[in-house]
C-alpha atoms as a PDB file:
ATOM      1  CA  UNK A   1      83.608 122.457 118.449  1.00  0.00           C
ATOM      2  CA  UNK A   2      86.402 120.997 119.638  1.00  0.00           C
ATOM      3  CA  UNK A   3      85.002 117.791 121.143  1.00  0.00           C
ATOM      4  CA  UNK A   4      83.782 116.733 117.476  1.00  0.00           C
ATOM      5  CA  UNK A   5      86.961 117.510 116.079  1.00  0.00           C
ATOM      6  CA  UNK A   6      88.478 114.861 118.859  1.00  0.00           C
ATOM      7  CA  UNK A   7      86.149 112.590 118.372  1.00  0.00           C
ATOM      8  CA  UNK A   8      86.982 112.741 114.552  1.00  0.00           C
ATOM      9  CA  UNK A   9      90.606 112.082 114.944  1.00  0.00           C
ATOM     10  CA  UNK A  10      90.430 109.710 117.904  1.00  0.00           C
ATOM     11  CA  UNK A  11      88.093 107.496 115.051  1.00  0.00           C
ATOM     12  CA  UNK A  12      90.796 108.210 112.389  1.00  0.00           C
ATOM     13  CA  UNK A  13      93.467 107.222 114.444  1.00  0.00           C
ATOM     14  CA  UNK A  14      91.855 104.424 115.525  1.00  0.00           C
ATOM     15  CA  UNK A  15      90.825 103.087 112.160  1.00  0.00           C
ATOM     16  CA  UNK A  16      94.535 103.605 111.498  1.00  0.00           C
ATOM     17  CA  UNK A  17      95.725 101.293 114.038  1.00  0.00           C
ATOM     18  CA  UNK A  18      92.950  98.549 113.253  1.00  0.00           C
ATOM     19  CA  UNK A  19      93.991  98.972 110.026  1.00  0.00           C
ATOM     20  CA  UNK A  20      97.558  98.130 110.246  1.00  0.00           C
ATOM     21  CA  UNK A  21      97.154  95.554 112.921  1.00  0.00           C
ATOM     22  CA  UNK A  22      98.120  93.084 110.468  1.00  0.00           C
ATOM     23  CA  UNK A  23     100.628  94.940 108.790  1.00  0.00           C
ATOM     24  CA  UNK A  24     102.636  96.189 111.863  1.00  0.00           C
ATOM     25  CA  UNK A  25     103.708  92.555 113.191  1.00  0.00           C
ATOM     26  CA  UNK A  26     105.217  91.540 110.378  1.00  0.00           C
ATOM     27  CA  UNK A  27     107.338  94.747 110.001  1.00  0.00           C
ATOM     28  CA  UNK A  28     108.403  94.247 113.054  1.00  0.00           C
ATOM     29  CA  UNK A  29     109.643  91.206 113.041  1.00  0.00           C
ATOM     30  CA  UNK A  30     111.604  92.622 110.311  1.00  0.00           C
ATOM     31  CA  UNK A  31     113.185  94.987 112.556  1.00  0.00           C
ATOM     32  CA  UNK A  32     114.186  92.139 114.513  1.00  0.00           C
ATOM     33  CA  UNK A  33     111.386  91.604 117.388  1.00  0.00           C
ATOM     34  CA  UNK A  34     109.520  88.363 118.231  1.00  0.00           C
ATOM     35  CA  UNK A  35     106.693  87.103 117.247  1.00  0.00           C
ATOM     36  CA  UNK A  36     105.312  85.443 120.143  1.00  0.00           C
ATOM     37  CA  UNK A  37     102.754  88.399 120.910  1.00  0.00           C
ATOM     38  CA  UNK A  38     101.049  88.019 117.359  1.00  0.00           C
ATOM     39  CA  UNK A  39      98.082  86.339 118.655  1.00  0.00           C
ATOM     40  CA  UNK A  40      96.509  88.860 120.310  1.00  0.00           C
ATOM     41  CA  UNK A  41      96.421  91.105 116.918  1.00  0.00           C
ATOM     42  CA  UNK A  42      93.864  88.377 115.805  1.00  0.00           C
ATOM     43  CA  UNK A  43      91.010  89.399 117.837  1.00  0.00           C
ATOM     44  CA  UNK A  44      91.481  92.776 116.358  1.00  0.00           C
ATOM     45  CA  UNK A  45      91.895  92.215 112.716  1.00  0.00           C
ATOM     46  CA  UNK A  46      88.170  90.556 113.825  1.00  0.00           C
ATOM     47  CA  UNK A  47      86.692  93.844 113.909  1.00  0.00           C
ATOM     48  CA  UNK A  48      88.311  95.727 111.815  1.00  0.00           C
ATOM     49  CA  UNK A  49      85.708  96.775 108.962  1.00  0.00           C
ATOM     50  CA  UNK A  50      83.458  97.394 111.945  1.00  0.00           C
ATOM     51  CA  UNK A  51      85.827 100.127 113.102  1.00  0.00           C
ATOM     52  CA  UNK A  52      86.454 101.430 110.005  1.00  0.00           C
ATOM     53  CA  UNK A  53      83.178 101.965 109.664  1.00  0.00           C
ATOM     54  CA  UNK A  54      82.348 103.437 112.830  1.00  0.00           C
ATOM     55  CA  UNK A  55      85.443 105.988 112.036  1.00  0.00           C
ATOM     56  CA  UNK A  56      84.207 107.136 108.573  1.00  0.00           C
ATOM     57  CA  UNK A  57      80.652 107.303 110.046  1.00  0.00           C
ATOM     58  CA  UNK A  58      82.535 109.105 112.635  1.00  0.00           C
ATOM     59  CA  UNK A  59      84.486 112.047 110.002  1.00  0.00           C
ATOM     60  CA  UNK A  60      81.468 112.399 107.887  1.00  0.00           C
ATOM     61  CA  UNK A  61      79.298 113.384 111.040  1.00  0.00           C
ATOM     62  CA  UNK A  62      81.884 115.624 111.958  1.00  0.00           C
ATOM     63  CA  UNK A  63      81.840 116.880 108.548  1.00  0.00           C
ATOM     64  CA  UNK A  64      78.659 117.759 108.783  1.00  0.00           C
ATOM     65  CA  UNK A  65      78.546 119.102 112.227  1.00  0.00           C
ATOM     66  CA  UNK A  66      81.074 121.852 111.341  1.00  0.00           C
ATOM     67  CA  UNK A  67      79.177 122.751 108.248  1.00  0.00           C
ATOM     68  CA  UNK A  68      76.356 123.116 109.881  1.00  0.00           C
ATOM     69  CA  UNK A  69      77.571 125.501 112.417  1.00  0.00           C
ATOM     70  CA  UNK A  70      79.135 127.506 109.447  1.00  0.00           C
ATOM     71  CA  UNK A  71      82.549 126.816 110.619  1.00  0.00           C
ATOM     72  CA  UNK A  72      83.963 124.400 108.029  1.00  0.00           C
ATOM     73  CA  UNK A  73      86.416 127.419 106.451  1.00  0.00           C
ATOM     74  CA  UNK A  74      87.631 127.441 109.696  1.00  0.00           C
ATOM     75  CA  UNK A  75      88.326 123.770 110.199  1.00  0.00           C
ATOM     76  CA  UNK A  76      88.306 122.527 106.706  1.00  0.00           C
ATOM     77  CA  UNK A  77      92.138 121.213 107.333  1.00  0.00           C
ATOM     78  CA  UNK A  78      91.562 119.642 110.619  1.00  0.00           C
ATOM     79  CA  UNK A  79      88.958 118.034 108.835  1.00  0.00           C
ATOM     80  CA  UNK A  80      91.003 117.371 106.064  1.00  0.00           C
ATOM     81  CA  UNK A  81      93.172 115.694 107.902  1.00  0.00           C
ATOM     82  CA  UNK A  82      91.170 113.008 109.809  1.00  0.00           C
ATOM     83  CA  UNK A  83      89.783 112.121 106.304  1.00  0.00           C
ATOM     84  CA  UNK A  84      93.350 111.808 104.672  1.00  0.00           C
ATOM     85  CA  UNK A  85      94.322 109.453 107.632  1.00  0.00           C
ATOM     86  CA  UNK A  86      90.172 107.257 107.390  1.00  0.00           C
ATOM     87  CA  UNK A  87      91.076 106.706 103.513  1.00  0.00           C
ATOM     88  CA  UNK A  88      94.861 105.680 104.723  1.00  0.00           C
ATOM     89  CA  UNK A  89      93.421 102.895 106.884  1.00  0.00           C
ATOM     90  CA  UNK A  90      91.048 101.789 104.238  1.00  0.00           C
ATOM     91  CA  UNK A  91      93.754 101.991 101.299  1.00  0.00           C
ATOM     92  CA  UNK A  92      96.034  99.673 104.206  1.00  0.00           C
ATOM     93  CA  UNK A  93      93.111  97.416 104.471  1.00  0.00           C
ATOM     94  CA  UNK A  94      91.960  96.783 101.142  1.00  0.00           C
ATOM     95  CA  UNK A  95      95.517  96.423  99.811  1.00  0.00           C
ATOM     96  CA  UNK A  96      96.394  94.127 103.637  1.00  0.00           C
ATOM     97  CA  UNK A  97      97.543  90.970 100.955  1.00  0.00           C
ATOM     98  CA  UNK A  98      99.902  92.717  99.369  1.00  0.00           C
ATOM     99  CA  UNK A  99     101.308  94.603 101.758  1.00  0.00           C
ATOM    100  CA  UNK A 100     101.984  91.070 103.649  1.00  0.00           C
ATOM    101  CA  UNK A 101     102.913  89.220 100.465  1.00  0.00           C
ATOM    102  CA  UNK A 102     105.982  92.342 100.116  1.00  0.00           C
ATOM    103  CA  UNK A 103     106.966  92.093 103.448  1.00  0.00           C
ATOM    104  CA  UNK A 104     107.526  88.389 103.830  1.00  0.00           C
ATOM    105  CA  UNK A 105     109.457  88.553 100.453  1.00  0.00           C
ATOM    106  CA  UNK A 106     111.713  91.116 102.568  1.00  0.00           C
ATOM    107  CA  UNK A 107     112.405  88.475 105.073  1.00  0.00           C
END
């Protein structure tokens, strides 16, 4: 039971950082930090919809799983949670433009 649920949020999280791997350098080089190291988020924002993929595939097996097993009452927030944080990342990544167009108006 419990490796699923790890699984699930490891994915979330995951899909959460790919997510905001374009996002997160340019807040911080609002806070003040360099921006030498940018080029390595490149590779990532590469394969990002393949990660975000992989995670939702990942929560909606683990969905499933617990349902299955007849313990989704049981872990319906713990489920609910690695879902809330999957549509996060998407809702980062579809709206990535904006988020980057507000940010360097900030500067």
């Amino acid at each position: 039971m419990q490796k699923y649920l790890s699984v699930s949020y490891l994915g979330s999280l995951s899909a959460l950082g790919v997510a905001t791997c374009c996002v997160l350098p340019m807040t911080m080089m609002l806070l003040g930090l360099g921006g030498s190291w940018l080029a390595i988020f490149g590779k990532i924002a590469a394969a990002s919809y393949y990660v975000l993929a992989i995670s939702t595939a990942l929560v909606a097996i683990s969905w499933l799983i617990s349902y299955q097993r007849g313990s989704l009452t049981k872990l319906k927030w713990w489920l609910s949670g690695t879902t809330a944080i999957t549509a996060l990342a998407w809702v980062v990544v579809y709206n990535e433009a904006r988020i980057n167009d507000y940010l360097i108006m900030q500067m």
